[in-house]
N, C-alpha and C. Protein backbone atom coordinates (compact mmCIF):
# COMPACT_ATOMS: atom_id res chain seq x y z
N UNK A 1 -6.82 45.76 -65.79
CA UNK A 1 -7.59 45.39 -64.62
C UNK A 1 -6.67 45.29 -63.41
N UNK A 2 -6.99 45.67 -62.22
CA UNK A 2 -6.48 45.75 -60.82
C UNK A 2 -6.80 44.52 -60.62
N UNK A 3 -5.41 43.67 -60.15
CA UNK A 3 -5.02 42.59 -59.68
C UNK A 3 -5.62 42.20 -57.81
N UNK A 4 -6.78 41.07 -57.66
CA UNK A 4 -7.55 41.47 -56.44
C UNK A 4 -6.87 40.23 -55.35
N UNK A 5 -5.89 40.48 -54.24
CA UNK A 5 -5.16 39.27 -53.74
C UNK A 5 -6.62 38.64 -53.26
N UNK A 6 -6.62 37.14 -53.13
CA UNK A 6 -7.07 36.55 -52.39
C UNK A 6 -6.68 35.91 -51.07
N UNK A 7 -7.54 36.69 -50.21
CA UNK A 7 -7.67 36.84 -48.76
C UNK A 7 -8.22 36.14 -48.45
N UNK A 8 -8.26 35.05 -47.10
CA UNK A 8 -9.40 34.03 -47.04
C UNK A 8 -10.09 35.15 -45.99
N UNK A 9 -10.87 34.51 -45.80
CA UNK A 9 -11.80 35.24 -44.51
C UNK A 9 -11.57 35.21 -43.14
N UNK A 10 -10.78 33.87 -42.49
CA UNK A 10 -10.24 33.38 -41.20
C UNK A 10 -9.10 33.58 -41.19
N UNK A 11 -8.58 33.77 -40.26
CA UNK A 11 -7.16 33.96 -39.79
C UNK A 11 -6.78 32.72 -39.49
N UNK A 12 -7.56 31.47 -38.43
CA UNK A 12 -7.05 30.41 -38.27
C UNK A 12 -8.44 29.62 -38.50
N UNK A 13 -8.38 28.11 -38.89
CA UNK A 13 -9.60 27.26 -38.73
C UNK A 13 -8.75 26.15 -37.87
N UNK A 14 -9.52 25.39 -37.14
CA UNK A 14 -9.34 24.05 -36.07
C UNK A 14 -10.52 23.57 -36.36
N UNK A 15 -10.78 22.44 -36.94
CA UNK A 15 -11.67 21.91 -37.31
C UNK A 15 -12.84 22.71 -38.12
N UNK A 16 -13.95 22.30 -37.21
CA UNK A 16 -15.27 23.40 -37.71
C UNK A 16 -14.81 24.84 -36.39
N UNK A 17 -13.98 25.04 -35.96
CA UNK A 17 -14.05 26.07 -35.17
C UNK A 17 -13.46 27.54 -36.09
N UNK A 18 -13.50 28.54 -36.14
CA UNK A 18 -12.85 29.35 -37.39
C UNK A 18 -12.66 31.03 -36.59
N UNK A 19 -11.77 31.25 -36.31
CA UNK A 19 -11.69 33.26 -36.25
C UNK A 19 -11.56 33.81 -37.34
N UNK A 20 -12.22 34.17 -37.45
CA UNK A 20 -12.37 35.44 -38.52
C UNK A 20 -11.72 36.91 -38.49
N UNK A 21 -11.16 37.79 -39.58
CA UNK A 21 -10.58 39.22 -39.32
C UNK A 21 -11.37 39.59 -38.65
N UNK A 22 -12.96 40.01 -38.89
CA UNK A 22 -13.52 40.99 -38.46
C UNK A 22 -13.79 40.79 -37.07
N UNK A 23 -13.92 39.33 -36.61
CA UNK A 23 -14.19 39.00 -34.91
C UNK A 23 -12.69 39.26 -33.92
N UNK A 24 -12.00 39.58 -34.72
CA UNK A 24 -10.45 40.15 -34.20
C UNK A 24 -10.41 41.51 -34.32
N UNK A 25 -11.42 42.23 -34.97
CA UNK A 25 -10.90 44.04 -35.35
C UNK A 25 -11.60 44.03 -33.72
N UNK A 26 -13.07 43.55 -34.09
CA UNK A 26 -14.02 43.25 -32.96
C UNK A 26 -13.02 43.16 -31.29
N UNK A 27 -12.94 42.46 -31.32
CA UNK A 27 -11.86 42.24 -29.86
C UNK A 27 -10.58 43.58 -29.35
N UNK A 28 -9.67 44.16 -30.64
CA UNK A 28 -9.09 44.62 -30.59
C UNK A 28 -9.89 45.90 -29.97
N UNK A 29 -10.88 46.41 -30.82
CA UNK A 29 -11.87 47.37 -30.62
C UNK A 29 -12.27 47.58 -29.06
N UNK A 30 -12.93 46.74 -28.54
CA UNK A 30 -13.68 46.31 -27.25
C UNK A 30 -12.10 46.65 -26.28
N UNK A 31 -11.22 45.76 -26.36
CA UNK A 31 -10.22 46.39 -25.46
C UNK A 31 -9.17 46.95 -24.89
N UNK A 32 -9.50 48.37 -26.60
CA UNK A 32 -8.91 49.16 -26.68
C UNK A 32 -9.38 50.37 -25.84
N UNK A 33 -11.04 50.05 -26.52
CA UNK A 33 -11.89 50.90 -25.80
C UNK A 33 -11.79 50.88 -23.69
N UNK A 34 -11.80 49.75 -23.72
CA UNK A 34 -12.10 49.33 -22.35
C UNK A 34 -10.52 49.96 -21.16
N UNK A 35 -9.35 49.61 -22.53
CA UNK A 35 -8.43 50.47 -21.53
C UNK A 35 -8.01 51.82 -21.47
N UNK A 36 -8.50 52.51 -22.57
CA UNK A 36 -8.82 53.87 -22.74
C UNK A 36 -10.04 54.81 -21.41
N UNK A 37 -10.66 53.87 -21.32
CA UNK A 37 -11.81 54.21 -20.00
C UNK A 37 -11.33 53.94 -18.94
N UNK A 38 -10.40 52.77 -18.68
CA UNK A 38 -9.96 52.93 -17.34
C UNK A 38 -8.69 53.92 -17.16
N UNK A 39 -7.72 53.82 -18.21
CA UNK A 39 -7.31 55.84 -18.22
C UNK A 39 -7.57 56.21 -18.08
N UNK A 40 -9.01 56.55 -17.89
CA UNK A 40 -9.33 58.09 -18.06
C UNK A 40 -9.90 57.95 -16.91
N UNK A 41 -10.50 56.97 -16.21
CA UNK A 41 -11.02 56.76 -15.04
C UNK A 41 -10.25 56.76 -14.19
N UNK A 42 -9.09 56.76 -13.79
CA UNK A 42 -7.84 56.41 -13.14
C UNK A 42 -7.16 58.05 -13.14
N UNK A 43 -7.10 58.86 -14.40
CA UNK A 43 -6.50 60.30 -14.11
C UNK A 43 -7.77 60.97 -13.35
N UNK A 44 -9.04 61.14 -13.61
CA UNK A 44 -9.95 61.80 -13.24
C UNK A 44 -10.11 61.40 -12.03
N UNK A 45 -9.77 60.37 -10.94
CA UNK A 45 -9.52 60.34 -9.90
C UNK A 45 -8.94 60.88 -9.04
N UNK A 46 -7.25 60.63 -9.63
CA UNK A 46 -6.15 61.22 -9.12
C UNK A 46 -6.54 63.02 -9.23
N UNK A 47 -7.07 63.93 -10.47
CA UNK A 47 -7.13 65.38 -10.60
C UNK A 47 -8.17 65.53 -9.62
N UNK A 48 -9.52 64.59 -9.32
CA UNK A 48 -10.03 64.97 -8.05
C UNK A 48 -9.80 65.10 -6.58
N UNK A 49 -8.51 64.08 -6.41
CA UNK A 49 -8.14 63.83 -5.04
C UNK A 49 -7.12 64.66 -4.84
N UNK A 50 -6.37 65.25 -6.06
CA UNK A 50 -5.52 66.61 -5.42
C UNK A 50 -5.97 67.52 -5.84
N UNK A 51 -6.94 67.91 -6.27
CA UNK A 51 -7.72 69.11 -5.87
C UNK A 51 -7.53 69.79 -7.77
């Protein structure tokens, strides 16, 4: 049998307050995305304004 580590589910708890992995992939996701768009928003400017 494959040996299964136990992972808790939170990364940190403070009281009843708790982050979780997936509300961190979540975040990472959102503003990865978000600075990928302003790249691209930022070159497609500049290739319009010099022609």
């Amino acid at each position: 049998m494959i040996p299964f580590p136990d992972i808790t589910p939170y990364i940190f708890k403070i009281g009843p307050f708790q982050i979780r992995w997936y509300g961190l992939m979540y975040l990472i996701g959102f503003l990865a995305a978000y600075l990928l768009i302003k790249r691209q928003e930022t070159r497609e400017i500049i290739s319009i304004i010099h022609g």
